[in-house]
N, C-alpha and C. Protein backbone atom coordinates (compact mmCIF):
# COMPACT_ATOMS: atom_id res chain seq x y z
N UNK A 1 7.43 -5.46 -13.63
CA UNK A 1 7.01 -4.59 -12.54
C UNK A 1 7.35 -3.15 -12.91
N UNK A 2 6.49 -2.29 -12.48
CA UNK A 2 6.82 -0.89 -12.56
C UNK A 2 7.74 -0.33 -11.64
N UNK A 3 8.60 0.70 -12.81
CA UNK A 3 9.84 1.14 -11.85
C UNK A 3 9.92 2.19 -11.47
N UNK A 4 10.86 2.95 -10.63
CA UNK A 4 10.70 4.68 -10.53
C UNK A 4 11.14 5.19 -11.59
N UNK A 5 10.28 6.45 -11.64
CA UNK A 5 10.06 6.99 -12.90
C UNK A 5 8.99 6.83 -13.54
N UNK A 6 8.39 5.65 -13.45
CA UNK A 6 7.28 5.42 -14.20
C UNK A 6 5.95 6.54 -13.94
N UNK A 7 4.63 6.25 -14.80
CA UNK A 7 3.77 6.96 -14.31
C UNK A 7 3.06 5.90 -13.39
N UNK A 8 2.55 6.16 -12.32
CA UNK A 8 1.71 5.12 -11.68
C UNK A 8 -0.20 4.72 -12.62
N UNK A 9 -0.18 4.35 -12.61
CA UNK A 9 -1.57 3.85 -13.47
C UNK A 9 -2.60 3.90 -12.38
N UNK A 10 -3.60 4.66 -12.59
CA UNK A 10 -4.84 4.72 -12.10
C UNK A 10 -5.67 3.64 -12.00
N UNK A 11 -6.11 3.36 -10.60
CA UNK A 11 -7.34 1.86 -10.51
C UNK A 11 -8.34 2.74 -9.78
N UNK A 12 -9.05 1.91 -9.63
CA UNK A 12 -10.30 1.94 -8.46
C UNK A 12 -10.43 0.90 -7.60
N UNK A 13 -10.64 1.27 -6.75
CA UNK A 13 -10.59 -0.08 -5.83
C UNK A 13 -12.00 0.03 -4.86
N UNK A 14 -11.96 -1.15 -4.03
CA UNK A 14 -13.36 -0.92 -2.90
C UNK A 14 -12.53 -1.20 -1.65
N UNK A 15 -13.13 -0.46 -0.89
CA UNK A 15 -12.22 -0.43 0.74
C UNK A 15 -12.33 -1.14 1.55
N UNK A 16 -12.14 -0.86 2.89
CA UNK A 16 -12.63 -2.03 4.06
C UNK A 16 -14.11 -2.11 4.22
N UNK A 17 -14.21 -0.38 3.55
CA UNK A 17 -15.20 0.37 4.51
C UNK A 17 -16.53 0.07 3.31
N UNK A 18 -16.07 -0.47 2.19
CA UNK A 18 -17.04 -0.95 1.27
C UNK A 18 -17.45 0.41 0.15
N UNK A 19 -16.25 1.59 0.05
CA UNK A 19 -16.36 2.62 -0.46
C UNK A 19 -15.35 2.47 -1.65
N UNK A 20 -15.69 3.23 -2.59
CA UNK A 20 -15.39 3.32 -3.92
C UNK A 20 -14.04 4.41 -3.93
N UNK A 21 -12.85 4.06 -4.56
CA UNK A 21 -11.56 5.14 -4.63
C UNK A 21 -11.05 5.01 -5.40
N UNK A 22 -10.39 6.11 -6.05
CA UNK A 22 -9.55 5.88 -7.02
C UNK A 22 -8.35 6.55 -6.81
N UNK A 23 -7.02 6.34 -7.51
CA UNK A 23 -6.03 6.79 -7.17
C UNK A 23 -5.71 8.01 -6.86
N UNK A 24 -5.82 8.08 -8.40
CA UNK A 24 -5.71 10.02 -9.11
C UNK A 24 -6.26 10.46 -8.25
N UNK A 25 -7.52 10.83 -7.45
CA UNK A 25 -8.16 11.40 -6.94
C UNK A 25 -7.56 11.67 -5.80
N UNK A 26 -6.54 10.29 -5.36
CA UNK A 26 -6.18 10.43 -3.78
C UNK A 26 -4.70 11.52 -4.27
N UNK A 27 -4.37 11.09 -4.75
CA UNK A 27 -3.12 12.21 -5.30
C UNK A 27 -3.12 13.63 -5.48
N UNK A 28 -4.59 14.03 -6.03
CA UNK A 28 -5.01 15.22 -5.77
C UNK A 28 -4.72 16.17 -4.62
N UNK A 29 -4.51 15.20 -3.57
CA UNK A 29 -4.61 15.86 -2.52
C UNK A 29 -2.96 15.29 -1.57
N UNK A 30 -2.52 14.49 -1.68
CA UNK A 30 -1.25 14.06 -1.24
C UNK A 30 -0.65 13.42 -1.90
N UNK A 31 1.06 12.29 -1.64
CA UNK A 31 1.38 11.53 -1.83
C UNK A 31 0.69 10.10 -1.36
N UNK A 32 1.05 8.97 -1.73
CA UNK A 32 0.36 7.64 -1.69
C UNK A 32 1.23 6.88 -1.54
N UNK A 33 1.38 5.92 -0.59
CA UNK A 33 2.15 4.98 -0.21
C UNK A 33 1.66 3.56 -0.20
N UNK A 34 1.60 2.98 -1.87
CA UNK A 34 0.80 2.09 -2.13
C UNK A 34 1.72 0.85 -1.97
N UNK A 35 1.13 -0.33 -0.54
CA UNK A 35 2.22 -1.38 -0.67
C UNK A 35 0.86 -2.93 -0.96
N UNK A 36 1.29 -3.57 -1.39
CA UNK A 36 0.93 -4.52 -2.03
C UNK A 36 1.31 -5.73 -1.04
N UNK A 37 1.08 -6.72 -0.18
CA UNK A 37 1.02 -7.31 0.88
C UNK A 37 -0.06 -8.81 0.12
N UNK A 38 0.90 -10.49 0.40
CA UNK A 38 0.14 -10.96 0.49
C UNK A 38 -1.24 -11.78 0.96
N UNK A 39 -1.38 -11.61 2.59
CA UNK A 39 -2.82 -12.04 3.38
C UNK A 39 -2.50 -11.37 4.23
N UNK A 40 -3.72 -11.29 4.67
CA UNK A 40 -4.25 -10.39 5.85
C UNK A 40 -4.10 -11.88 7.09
N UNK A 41 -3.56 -10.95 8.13
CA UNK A 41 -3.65 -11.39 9.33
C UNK A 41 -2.55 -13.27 9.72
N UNK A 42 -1.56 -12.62 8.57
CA UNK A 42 -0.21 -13.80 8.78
C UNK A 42 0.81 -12.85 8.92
N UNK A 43 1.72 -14.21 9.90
CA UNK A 43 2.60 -13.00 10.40
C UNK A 43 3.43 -11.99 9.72
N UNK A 44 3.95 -12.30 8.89
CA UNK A 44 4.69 -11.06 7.85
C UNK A 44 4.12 -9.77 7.72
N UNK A 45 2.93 -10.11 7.28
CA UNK A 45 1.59 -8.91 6.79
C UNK A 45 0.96 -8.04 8.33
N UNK A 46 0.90 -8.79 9.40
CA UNK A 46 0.93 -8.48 10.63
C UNK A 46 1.56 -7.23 10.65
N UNK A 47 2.84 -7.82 10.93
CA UNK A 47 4.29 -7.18 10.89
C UNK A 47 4.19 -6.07 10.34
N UNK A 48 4.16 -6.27 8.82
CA UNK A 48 4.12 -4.96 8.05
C UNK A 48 2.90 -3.58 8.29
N UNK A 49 1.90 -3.96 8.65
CA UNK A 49 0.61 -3.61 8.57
C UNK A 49 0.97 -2.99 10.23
N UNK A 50 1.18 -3.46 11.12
CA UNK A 50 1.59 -2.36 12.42
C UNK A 50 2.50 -2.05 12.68
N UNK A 51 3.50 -1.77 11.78
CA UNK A 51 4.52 -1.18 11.62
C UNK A 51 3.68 0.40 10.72
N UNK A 52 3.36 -0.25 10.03
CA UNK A 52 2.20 1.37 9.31
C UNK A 52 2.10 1.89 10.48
N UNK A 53 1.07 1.57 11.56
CA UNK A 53 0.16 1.92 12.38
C UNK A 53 0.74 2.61 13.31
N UNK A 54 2.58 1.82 13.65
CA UNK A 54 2.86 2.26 14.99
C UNK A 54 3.89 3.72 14.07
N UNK A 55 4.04 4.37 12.93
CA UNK A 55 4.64 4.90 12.39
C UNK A 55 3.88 6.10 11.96
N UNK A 56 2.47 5.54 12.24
CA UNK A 56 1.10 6.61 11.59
C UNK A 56 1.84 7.91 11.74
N UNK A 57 2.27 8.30 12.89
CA UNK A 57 2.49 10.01 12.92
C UNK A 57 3.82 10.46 12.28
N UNK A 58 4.25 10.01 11.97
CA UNK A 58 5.65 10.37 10.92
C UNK A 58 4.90 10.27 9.59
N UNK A 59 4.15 9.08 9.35
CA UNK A 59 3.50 9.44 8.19
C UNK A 59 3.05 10.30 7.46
N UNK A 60 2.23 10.99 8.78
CA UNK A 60 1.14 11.69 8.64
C UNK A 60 1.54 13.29 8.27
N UNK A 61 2.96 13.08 9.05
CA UNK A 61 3.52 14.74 8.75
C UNK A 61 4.17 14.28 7.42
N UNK A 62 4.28 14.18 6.71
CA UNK A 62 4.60 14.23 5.42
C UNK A 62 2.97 14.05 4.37
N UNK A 63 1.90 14.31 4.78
CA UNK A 63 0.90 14.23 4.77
C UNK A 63 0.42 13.13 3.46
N UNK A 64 0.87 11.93 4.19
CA UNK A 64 0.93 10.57 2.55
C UNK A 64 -0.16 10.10 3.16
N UNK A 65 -1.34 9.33 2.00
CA UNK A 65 -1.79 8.72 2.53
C UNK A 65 -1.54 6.86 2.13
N UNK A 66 -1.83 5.80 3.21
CA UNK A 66 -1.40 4.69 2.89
C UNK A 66 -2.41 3.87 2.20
N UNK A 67 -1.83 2.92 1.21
CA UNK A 67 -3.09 2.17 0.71
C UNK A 67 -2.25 0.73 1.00
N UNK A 68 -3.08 -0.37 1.48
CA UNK A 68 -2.51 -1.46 1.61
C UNK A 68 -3.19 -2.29 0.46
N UNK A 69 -3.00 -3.55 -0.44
CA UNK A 69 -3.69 -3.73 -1.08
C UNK A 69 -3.36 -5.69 -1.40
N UNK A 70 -4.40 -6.12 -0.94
CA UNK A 70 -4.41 -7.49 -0.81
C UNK A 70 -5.13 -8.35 -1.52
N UNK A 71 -5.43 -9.68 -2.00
CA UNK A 71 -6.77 -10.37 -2.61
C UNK A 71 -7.64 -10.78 -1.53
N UNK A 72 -7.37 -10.39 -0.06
CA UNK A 72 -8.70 -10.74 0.41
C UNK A 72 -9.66 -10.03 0.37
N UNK A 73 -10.92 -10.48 1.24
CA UNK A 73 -12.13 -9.46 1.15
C UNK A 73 -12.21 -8.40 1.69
N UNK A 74 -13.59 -7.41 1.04
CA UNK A 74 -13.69 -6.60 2.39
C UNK A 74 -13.38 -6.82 3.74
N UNK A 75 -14.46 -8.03 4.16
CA UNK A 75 -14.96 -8.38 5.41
C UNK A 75 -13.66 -8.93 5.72
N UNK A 76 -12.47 -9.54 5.07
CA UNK A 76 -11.30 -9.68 6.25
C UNK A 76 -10.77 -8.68 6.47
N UNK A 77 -10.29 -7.63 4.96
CA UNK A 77 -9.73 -6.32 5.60
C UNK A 77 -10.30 -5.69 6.49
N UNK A 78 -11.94 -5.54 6.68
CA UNK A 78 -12.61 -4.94 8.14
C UNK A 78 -11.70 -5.82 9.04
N UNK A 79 -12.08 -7.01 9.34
CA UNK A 79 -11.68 -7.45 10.55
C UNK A 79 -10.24 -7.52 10.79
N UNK A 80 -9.43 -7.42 9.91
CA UNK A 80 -8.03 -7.48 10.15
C UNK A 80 -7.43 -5.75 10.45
N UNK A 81 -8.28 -4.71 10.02
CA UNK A 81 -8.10 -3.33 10.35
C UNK A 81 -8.26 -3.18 11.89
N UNK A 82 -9.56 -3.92 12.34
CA UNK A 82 -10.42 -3.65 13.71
C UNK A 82 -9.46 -4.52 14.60
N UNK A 83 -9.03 -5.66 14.37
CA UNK A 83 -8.11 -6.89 15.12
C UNK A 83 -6.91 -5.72 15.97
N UNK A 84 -6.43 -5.03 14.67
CA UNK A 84 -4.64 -4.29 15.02
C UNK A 84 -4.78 -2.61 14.97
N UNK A 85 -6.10 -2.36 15.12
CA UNK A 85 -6.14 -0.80 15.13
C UNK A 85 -5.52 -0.14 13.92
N UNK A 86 -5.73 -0.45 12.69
CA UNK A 86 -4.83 0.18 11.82
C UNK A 86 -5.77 1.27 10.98
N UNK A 87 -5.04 2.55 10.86
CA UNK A 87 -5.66 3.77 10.67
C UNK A 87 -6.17 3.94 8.78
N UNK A 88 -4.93 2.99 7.88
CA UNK A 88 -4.91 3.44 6.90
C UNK A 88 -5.85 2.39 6.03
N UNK A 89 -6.39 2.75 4.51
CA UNK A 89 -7.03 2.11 3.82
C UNK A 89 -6.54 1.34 3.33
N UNK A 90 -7.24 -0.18 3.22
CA UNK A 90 -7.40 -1.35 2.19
C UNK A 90 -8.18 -2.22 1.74
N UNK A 91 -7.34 -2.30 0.36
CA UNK A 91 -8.24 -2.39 -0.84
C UNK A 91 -8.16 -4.15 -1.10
N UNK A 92 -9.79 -4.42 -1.52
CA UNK A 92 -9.51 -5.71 -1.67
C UNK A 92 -9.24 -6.09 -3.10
N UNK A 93 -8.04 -6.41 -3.79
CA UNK A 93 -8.35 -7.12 -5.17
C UNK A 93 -7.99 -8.51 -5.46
N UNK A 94 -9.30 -8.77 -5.59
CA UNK A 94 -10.24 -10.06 -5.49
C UNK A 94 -9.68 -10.82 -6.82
N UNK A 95 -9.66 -9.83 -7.72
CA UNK A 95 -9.22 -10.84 -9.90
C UNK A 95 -7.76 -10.55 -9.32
N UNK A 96 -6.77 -9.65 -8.66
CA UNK A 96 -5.34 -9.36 -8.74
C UNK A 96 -5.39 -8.43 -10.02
N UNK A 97 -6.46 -7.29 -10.06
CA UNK A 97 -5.76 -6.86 -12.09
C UNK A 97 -5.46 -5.39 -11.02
N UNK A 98 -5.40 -5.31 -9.60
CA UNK A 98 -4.55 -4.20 -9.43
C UNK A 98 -3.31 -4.40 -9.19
N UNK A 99 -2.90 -5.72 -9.16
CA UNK A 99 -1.53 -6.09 -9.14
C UNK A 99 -1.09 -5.93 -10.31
N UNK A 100 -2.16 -6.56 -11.44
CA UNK A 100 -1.34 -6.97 -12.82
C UNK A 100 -0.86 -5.42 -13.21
N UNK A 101 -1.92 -4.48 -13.53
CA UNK A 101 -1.35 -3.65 -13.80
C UNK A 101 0.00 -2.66 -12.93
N UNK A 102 0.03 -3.03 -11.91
CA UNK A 102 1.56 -2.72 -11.64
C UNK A 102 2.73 -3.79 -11.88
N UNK A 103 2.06 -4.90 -12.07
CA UNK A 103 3.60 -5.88 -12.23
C UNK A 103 3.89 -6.12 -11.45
N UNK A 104 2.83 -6.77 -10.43
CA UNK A 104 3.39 -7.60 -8.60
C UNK A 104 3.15 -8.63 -9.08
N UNK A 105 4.03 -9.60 -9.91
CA UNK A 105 3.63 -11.14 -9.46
C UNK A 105 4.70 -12.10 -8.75
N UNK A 106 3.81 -13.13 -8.58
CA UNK A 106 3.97 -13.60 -7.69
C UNK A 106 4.38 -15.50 -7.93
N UNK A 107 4.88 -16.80 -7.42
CA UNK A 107 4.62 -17.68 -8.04
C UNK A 107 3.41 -18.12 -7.16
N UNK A 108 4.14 -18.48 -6.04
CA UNK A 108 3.44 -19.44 -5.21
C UNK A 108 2.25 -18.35 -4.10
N UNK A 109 3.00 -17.16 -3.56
CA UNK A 109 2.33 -16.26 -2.76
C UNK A 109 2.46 -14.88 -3.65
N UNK A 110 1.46 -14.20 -3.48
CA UNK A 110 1.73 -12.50 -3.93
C UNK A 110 3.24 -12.14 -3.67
N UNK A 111 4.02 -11.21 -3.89
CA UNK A 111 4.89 -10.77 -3.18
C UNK A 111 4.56 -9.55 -2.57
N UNK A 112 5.09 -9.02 -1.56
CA UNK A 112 5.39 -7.71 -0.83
C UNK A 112 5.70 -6.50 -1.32
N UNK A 113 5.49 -6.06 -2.02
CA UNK A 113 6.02 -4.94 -2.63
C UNK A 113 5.42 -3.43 -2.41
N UNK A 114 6.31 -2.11 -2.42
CA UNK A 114 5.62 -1.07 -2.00
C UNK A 114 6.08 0.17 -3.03
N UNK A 115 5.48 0.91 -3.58
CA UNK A 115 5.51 1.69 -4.53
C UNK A 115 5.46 3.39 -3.32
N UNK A 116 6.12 4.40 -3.69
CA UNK A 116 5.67 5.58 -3.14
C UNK A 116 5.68 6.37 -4.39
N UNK A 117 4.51 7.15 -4.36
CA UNK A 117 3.91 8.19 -5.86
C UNK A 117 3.88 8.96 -5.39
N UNK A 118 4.24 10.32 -6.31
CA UNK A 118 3.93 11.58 -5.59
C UNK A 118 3.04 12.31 -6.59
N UNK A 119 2.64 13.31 -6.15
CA UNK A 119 1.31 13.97 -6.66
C UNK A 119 1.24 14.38 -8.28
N UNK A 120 2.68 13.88 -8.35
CA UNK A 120 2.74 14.38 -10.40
C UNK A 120 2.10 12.61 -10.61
N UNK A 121 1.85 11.93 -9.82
CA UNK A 121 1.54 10.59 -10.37
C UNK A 121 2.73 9.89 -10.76
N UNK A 122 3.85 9.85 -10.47
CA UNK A 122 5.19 9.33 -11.10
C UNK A 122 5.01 8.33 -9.44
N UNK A 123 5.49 7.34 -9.99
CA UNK A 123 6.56 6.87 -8.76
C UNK A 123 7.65 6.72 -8.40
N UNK A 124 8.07 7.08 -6.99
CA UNK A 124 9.30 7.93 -6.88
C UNK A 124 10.12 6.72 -6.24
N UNK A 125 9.65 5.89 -5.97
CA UNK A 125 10.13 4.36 -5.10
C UNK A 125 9.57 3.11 -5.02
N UNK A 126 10.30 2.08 -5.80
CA UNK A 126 9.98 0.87 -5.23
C UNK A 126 10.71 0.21 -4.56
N UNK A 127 10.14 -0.67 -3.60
CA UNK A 127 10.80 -1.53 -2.75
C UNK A 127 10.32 -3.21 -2.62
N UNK A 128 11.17 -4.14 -3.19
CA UNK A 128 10.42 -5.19 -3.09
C UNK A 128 11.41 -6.10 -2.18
N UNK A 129 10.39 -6.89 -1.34
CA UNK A 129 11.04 -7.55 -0.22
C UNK A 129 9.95 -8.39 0.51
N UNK A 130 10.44 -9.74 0.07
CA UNK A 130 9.14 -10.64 0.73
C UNK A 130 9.50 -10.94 2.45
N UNK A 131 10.92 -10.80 2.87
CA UNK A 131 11.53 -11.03 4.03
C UNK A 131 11.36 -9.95 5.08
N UNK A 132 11.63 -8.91 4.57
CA UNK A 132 11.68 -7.77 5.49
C UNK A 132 10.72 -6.47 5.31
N UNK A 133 9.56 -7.05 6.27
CA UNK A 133 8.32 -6.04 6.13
C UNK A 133 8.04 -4.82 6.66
N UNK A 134 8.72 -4.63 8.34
CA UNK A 134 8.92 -3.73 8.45
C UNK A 134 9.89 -2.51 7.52
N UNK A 135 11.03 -2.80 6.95
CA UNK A 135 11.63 -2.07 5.73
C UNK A 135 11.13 -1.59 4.88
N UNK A 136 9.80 -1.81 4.22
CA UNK A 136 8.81 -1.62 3.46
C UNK A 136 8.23 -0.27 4.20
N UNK A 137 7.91 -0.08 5.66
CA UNK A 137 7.84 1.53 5.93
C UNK A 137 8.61 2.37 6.46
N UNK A 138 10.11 1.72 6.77
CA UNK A 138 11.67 2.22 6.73
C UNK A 138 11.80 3.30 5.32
N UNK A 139 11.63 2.18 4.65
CA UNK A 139 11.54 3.15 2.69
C UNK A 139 10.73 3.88 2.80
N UNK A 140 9.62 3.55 3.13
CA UNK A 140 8.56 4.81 2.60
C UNK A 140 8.86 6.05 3.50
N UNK A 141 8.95 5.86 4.98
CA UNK A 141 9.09 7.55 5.67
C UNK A 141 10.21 8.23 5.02
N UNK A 142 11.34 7.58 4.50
CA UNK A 142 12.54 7.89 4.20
C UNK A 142 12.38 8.69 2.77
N UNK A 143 11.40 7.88 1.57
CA UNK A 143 11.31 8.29 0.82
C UNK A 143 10.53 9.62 0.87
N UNK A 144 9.31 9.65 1.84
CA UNK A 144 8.49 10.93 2.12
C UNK A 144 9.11 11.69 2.47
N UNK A 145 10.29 11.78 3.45
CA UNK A 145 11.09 12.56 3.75
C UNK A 145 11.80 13.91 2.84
N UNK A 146 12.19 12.96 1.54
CA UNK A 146 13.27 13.64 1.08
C UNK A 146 12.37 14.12 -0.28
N UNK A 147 11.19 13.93 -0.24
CA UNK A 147 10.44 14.35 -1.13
C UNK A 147 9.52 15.41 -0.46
N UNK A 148 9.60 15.89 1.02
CA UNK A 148 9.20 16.65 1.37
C UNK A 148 10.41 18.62 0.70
């Protein structure tokens, strides 16, 4: 798995919204709070995923943007965005080679894991924790914080 310090590695991904992104590009313009989550719409991922949502405005003043990033589809990330009102983007990877190339594996389920990058492209935090999902955006405001 990639550690802090590292450089974060550039993907592309496709969204809920069925749109084309790439990292670098999002970095251009902010920090990225890329967490790695394994299914949409079980309770853990729940958990984690409106904990983003109910946190959006602390987020937002540190002006990060969030990427959630799962192997399901579009069409569940639509419906699992629309289900819990959640503001931020996710990406479906369908092969896992946006996992591989960060080094999320997994045996039996993906694991949980959340990376925060800042605009040099380094990442400045990881946090891995299959138990405690809300903590996963405990770290990240904390980390945005002090990188503000």
């Amino acid at each position: 798995m990639l550690r802090e310090g590292d450089i974060a590695p550039d993907f592309e991904g496709i969204t809920d919204s069925g749109d084309r992104i790439r990292l670098y590009s999002l970095l251009e313009k902010s920090p990225v709070v890329l967490y790695f989550y394994p299914k949409d719409d079980t309770p853990g991922c729940t958990k984690e995923a409106c904990t983003f949502r109910d946190n959006w405005e602390r987020i937002s003043q540190y002006g990060a943007t969030v990427i959630g990033v799962s192997s399901d589809s579009e069409e569940s990330h639509k419906q699992f965005k629309r289900k819990y009102g959640l503001q931020f983007i996710l990406i479906s990877d369908k092969n896992s080679k946006i996992r591989e190339i960060y080094g999320v594996k997994g045996f039996i389920l993906p694991p949980r894991v959340t990376f925060v990058i800042n605009s040099d492209k380094r990442i400045v935090r990881v946090f891995n924790s299959q138990t405690k999902p809300e903590r996963h955006v405990q770290i990240a405001i904390e980390t945005l914080k002090a990188m503000k």
